[in-house]
Protein backbone atom coordinates (compact mmCIF):
# COMPACT_ATOMS: atom_id res chain seq x y z
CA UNK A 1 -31.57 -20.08 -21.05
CA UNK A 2 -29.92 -20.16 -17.37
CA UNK A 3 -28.50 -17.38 -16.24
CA UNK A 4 -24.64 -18.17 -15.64
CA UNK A 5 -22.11 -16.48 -13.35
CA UNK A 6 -19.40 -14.59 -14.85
CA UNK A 7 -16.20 -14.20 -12.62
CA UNK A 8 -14.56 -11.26 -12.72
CA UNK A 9 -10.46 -11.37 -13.11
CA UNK A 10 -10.13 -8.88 -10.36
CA UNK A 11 -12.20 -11.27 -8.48
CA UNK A 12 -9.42 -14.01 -8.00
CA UNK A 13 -6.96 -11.62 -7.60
CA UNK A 14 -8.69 -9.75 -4.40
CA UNK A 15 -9.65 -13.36 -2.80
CA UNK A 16 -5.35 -13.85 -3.51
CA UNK A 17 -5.02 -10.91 -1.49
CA UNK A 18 -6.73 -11.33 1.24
CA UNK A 19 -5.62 -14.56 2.11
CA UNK A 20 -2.23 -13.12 1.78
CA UNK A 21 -0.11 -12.30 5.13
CA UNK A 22 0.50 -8.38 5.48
CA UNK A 23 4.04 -7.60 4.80
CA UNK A 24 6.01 -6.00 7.02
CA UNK A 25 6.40 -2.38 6.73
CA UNK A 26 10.12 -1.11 6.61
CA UNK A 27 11.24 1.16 9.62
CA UNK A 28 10.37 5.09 10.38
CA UNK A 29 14.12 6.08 9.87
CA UNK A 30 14.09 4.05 6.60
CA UNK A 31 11.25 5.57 5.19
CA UNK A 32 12.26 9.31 6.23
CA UNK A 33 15.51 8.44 4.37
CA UNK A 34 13.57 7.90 1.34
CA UNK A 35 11.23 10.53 1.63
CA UNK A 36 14.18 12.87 1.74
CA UNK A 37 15.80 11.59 -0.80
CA UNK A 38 12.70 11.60 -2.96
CA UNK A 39 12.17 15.23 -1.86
CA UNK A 40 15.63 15.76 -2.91
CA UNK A 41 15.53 14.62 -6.26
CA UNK A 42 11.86 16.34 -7.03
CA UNK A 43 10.33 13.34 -7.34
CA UNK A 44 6.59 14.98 -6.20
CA UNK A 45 4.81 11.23 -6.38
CA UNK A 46 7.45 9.70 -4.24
CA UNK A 47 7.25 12.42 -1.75
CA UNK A 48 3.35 11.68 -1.26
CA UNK A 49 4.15 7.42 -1.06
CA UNK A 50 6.71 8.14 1.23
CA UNK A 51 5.13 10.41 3.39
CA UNK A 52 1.86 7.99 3.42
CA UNK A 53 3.90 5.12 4.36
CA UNK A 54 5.57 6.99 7.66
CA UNK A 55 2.04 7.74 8.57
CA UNK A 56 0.97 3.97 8.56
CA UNK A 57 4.32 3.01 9.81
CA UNK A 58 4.08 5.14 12.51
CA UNK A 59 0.43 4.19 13.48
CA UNK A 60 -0.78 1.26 12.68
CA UNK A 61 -4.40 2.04 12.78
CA UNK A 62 -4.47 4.84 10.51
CA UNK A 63 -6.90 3.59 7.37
CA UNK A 64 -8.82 1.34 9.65
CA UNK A 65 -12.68 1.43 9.79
């Protein structure tokens, strides 16, 4: 018996990725608007998105290696 190579389905899907082009990210004042109104309404996992995506809005190089 020959060993055969099973492909993983999250296989295909990272290669799909990373040939896709990186979106743009929507502006600072944009995202503050959300964050507030996330804050506003309570909405705690919102708040944390938001606030992550000013960061790497804000600097691209933040979560580089």
């Amino acid at each position: 018996m020959s060993p055969r190579y099973v492909r993983r389905p999250t296989e295909v899907a990272a290669i799909r990725a990373a040939a896709r082009p990186a979106r743009p990210l929507p502006s600072v004042p944009a995202l503050l608007a959300a964050l507030l109104v996330a804050n506003d309404r309570g909405d705690r996992e919102a708040v944390t998105l938001c606030a992550h995506r000013v960061v790497r809005a804000s600097d691209p190089k933040v979560g580089e290696q």
